[in-house]
C-alpha atoms as a PDB file:
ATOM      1  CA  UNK A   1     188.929 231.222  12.504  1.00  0.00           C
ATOM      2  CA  UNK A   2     189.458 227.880  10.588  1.00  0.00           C
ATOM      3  CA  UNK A   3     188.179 225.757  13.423  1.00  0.00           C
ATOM      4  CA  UNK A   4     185.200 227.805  13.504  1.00  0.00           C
ATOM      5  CA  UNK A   5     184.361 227.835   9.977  1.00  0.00           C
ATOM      6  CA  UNK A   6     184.957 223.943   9.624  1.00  0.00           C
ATOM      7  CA  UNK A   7     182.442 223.804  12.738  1.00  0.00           C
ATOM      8  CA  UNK A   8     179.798 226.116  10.916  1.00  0.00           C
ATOM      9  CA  UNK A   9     179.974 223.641   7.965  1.00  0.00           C
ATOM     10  CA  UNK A  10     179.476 220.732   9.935  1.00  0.00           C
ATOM     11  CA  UNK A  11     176.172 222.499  11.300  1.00  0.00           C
ATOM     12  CA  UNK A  12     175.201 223.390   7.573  1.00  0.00           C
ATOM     13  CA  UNK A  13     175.744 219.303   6.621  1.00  0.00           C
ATOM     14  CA  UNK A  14     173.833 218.255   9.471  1.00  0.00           C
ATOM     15  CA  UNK A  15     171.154 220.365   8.891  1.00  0.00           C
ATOM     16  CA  UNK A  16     171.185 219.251   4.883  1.00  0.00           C
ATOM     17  CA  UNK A  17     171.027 215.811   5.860  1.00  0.00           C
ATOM     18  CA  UNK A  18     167.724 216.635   8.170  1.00  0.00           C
ATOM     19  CA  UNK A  19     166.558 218.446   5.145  1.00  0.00           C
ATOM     20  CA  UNK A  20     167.195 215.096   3.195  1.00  0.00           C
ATOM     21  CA  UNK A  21     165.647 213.005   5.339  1.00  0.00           C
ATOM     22  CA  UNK A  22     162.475 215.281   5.623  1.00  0.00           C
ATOM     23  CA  UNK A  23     162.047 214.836   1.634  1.00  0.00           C
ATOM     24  CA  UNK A  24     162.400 211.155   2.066  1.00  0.00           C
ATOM     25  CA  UNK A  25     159.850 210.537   4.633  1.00  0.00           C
ATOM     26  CA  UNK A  26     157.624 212.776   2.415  1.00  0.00           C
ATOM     27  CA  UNK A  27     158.211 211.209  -0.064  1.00  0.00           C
ATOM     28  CA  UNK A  28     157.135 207.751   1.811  1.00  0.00           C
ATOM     29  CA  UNK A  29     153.769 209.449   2.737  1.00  0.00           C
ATOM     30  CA  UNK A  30     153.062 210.004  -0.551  1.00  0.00           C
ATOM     31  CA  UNK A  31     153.511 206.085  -1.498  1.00  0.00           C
ATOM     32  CA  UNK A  32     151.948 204.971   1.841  1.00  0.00           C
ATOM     33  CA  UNK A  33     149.169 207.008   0.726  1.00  0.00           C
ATOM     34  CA  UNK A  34     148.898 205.608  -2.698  1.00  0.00           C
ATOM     35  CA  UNK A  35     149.497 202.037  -1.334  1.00  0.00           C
ATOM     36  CA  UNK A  36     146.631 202.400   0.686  1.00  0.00           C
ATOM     37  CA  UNK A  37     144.184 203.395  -1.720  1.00  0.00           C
ATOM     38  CA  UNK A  38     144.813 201.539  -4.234  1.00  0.00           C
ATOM     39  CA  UNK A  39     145.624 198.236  -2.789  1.00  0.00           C
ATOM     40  CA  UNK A  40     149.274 199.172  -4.740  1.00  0.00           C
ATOM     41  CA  UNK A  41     151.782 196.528  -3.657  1.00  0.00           C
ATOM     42  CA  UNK A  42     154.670 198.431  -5.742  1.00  0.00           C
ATOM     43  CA  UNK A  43     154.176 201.323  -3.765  1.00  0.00           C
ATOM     44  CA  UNK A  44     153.694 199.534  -0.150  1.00  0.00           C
ATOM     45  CA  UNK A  45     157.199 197.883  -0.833  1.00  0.00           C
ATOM     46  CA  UNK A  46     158.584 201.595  -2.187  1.00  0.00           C
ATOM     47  CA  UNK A  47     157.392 202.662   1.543  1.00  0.00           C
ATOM     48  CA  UNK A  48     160.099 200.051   3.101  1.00  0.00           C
ATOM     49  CA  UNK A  49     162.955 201.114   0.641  1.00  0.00           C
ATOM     50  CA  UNK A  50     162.232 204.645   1.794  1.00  0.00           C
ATOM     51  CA  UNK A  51     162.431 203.918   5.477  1.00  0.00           C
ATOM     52  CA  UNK A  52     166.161 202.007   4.838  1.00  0.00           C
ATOM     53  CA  UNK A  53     166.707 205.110   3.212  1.00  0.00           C
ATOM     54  CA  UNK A  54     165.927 207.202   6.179  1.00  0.00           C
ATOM     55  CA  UNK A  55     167.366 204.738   8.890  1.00  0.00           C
ATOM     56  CA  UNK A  56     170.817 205.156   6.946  1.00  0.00           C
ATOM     57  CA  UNK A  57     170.549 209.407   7.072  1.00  0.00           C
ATOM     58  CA  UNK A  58     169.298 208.927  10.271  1.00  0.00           C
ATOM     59  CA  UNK A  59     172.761 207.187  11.219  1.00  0.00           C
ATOM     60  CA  UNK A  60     174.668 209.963   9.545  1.00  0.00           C
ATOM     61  CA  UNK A  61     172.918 212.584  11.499  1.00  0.00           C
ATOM     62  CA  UNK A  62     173.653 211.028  14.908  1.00  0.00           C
ATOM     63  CA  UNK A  63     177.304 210.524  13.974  1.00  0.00           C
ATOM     64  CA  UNK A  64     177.965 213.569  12.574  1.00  0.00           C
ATOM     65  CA  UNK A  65     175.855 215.355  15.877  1.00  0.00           C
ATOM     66  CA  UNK A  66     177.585 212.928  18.631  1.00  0.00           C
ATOM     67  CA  UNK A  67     181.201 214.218  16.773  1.00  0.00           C
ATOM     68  CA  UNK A  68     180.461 217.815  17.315  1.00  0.00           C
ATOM     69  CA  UNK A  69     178.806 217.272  20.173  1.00  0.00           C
ATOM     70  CA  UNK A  70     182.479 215.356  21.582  1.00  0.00           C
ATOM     71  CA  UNK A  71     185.313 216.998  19.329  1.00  0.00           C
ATOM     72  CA  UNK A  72     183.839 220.556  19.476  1.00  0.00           C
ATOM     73  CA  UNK A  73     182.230 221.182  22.819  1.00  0.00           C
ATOM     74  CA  UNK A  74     179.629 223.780  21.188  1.00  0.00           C
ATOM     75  CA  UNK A  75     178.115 226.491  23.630  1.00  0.00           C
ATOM     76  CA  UNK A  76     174.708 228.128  23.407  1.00  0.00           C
ATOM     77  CA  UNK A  77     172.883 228.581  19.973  1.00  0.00           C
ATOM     78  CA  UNK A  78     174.901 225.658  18.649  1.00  0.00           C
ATOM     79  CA  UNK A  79     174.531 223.689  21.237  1.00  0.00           C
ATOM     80  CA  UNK A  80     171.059 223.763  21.048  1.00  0.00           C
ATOM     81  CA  UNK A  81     171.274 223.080  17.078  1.00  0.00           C
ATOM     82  CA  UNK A  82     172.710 220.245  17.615  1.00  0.00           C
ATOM     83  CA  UNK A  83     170.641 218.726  20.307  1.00  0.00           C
ATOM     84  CA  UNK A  84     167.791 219.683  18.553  1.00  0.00           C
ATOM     85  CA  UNK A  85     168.705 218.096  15.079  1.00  0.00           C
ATOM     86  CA  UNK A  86     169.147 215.257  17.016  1.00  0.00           C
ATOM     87  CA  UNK A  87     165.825 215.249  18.333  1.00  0.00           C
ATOM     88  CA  UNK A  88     164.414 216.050  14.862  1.00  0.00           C
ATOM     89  CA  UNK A  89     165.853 213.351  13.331  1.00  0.00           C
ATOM     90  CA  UNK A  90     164.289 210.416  15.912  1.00  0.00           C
ATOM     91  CA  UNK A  91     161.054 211.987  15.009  1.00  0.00           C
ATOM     92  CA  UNK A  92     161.650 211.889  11.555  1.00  0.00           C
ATOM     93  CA  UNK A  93     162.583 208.246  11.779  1.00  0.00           C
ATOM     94  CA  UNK A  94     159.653 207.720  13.960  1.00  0.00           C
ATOM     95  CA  UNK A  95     156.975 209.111  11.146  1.00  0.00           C
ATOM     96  CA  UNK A  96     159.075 206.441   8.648  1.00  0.00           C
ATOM     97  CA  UNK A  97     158.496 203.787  10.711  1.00  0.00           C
ATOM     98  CA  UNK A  98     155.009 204.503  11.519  1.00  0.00           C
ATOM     99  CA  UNK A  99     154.655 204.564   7.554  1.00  0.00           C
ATOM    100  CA  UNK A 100     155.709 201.381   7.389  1.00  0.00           C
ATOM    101  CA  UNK A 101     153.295 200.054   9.349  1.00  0.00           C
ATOM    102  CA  UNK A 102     150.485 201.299   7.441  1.00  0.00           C
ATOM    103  CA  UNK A 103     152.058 199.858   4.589  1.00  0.00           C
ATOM    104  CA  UNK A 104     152.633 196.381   6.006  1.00  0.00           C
ATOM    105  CA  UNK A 105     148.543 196.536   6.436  1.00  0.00           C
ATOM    106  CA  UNK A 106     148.772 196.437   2.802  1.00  0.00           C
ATOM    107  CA  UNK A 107     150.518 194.001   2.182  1.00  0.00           C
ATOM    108  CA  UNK A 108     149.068 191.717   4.015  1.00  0.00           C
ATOM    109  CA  UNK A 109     145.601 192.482   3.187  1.00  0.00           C
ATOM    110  CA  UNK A 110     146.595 192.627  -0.796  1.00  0.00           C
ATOM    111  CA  UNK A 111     144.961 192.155  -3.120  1.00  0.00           C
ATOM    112  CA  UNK A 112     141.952 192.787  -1.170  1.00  0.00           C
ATOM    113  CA  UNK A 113     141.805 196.530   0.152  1.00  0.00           C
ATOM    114  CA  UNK A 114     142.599 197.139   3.804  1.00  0.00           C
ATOM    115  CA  UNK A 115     139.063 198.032   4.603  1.00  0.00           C
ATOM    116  CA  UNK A 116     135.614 198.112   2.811  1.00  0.00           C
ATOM    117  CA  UNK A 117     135.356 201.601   0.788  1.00  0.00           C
ATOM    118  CA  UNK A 118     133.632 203.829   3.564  1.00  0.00           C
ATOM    119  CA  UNK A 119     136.498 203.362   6.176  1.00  0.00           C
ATOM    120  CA  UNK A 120     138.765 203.443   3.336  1.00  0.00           C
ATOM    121  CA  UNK A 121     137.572 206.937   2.416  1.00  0.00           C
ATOM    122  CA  UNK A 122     138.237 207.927   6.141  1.00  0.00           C
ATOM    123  CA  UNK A 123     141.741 206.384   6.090  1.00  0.00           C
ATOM    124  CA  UNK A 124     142.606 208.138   2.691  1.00  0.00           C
ATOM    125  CA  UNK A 125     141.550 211.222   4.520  1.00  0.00           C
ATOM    126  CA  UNK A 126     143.831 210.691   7.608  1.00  0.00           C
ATOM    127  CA  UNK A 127     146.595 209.495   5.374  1.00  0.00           C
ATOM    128  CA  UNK A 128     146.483 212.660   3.330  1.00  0.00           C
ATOM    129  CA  UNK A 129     146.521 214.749   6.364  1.00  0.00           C
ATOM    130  CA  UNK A 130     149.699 212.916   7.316  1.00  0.00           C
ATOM    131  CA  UNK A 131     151.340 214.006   4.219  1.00  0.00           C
ATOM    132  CA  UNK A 132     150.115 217.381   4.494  1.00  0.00           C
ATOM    133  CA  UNK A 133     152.251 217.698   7.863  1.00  0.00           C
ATOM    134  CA  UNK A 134     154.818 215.804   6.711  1.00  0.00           C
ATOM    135  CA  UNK A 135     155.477 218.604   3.764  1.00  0.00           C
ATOM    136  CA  UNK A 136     154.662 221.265   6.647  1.00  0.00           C
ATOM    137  CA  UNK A 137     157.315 219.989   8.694  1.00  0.00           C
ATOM    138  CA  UNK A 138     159.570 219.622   5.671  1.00  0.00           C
ATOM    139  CA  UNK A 139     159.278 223.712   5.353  1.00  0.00           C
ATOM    140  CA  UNK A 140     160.242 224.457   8.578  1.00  0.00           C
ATOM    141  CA  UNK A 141     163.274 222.431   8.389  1.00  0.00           C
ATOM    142  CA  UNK A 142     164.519 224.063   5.554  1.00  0.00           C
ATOM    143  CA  UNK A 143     163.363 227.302   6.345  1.00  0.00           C
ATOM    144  CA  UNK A 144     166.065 230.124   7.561  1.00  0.00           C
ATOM    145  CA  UNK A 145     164.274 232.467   9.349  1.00  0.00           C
ATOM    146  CA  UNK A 146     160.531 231.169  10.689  1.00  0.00           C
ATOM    147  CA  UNK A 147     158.336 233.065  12.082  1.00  0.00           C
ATOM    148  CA  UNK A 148     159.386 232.963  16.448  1.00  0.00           C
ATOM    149  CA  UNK A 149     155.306 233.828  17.643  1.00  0.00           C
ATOM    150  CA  UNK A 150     153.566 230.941  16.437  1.00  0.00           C
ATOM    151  CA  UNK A 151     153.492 226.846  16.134  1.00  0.00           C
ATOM    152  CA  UNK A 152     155.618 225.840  12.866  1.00  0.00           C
ATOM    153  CA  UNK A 153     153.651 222.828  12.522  1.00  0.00           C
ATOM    154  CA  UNK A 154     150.251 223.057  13.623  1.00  0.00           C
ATOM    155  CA  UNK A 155     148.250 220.242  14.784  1.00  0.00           C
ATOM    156  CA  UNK A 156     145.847 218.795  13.037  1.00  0.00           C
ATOM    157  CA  UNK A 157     142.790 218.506  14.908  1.00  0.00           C
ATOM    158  CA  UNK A 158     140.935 216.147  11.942  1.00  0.00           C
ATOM    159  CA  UNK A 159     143.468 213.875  12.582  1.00  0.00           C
ATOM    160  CA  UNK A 160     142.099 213.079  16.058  1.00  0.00           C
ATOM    161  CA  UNK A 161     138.372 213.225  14.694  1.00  0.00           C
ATOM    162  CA  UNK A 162     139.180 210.387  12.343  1.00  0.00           C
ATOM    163  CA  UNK A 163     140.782 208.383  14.774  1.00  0.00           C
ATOM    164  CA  UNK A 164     137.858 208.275  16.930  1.00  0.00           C
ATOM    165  CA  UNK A 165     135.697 207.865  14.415  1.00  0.00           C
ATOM    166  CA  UNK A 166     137.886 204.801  12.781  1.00  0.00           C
ATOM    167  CA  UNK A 167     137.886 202.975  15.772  1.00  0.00           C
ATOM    168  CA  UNK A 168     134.244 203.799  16.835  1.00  0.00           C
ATOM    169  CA  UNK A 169     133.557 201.960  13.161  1.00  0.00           C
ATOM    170  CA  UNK A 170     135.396 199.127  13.965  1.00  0.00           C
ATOM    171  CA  UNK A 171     133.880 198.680  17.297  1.00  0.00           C
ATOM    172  CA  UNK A 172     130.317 199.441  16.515  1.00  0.00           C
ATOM    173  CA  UNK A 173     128.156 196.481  17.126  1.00  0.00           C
ATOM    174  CA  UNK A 174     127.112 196.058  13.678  1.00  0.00           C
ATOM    175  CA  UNK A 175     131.157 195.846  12.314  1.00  0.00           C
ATOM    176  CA  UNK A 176     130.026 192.944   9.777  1.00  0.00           C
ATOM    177  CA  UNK A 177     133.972 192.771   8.796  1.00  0.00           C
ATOM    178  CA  UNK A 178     135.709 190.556  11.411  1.00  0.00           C
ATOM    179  CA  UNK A 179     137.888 191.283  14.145  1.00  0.00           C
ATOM    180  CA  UNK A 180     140.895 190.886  12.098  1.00  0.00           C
ATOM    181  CA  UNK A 181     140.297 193.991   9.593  1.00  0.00           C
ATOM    182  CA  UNK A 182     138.645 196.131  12.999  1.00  0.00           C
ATOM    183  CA  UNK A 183     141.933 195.319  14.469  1.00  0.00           C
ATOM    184  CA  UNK A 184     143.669 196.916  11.900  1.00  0.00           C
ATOM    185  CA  UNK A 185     141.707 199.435  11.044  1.00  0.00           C
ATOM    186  CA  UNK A 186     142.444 200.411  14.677  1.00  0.00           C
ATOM    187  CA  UNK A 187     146.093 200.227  14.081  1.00  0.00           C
ATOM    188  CA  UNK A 188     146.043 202.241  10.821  1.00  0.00           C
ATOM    189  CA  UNK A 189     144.611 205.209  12.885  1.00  0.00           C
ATOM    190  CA  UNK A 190     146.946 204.782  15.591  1.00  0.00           C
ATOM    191  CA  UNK A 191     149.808 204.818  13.307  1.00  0.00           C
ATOM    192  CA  UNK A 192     148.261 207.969  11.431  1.00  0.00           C
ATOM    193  CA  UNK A 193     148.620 209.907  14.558  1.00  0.00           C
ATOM    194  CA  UNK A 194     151.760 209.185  15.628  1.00  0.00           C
ATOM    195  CA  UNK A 195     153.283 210.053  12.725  1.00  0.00           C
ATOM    196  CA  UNK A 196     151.133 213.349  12.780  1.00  0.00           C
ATOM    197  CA  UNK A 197     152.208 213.971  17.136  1.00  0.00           C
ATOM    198  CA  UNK A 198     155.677 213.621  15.634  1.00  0.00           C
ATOM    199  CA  UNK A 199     155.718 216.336  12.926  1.00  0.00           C
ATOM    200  CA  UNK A 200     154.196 218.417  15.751  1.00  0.00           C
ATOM    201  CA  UNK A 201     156.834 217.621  17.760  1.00  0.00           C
ATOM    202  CA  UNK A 202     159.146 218.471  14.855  1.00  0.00           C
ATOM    203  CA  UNK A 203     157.362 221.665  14.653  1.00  0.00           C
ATOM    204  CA  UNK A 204     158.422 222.612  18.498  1.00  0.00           C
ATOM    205  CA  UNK A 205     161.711 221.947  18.497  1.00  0.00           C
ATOM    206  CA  UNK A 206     162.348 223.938  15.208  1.00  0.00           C
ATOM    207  CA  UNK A 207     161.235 226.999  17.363  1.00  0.00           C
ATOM    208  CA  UNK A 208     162.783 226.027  20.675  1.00  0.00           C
ATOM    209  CA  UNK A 209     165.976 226.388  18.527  1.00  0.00           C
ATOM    210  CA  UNK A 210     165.264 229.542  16.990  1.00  0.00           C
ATOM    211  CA  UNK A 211     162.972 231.349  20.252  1.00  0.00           C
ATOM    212  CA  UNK A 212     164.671 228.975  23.035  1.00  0.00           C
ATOM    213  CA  UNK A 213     161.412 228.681  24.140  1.00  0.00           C
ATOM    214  CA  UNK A 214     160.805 225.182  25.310  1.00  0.00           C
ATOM    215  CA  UNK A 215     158.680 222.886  23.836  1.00  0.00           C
ATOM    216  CA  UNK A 216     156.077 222.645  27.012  1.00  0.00           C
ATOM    217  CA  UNK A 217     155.858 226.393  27.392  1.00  0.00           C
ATOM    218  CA  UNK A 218     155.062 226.672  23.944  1.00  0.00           C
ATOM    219  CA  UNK A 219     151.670 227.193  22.612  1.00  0.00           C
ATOM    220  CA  UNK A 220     149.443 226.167  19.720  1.00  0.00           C
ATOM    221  CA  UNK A 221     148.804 229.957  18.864  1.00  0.00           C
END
């Protein structure tokens, strides 16, 4: 009975610490989001201190998951927490990183904005869609008991719509910016979607765990 409740705890820190790491790379949309608009330098370089941040929880999740995983040999349901919080944390460090790409943009545009104010209205619009999934994703981590019959994390489908239409901008013919800023402008909305395919992802894997439904039989409904 001890052995087992020692495990359970271990599954209630590593869970915690996914929990943690979900409000930090919120957190980090919200700055990336700020630095973006406003050209904010403070809050491009709070962006990088937030992705250490993660990188370190990220390295306590895969330790503490690699030592259940060896020392206690789970079976079934825990197994599949385990592998799964694994899983969730890569794409939690993935949306970070992406993050940080949007704010390296700004900082190397600053003080000048990343992108004249129409595109930057589009970008502000992507970026805030980020965030939105971001929080989603947050909610399903944390939650105990979410619902088994639909996806946790929808997908965005604006997301994609902005894409397109950021890099139709940049390409258009009469793009009076340089290739530089189409380039990326390009980027921006590239990094934008990752970071939203991940919380999807992040979505899935919540309810394989909880439905052991796998994530390619699973549907949008």
């Amino acid at each position: 009975m001890r052995v087992r409740t020692k495990f359970s705890s271990e599954l209630m820190a590593l869970t915690d610490e996914l929990a943690h790491m979900a409000r930090l790379t919120h957190e980090g949309s919200e700055r990336a989001a700020a630095a973006l608009a406003g050209s904010d330098l403070t809050a491009a370089y709070e962006v990088f201190a937030l992705e250490e941040k993660v990188e370190i929880e990220h390295a306590k999740c895969e330790d503490r998951s690699v030592i259940l995983l060896a020392l206690e040999a789970p079976v079934a349901r825990d197994l599949r927490q385990v592998v799964t919080a694994m899983q969730i944390a890569d794409d939690l460090l993935a949306v970070s990183r992406a993050l940080s790409r949007v704010a390296d943009v700004v900082v190397r545009r600053y003080p000048n904005p990343v992108a004249p104010p129409q595109v930057l209205a589009l970008l502000a619009e992507m970026s805030s869609a980020i965030t939105h999934l971001v929080e989603t994703a947050m909610g399903a981590i944390a939650a105990q008991s979410p619902p088994r019959d639909r996806a946790l994390v929808p997908r965005d489908e604006n997301v994609e719509r902005l894409r397109v239409q950021l890099v139709e901008l940049a390409a258009d013919d009469t793009w009076a910016h340089g290739s530089a800023m189409a380039i990326d402008i390009a980027l921006l909305a590239h990094h934008f979607e990752r970071g939203a395919d991940h919380c999807v992802r992040i979505g899935r894997l919540i309810r394989f765990f909880h439905t052991g439904i796998p994530l390619y039989a699973q549907t949008e409904a």
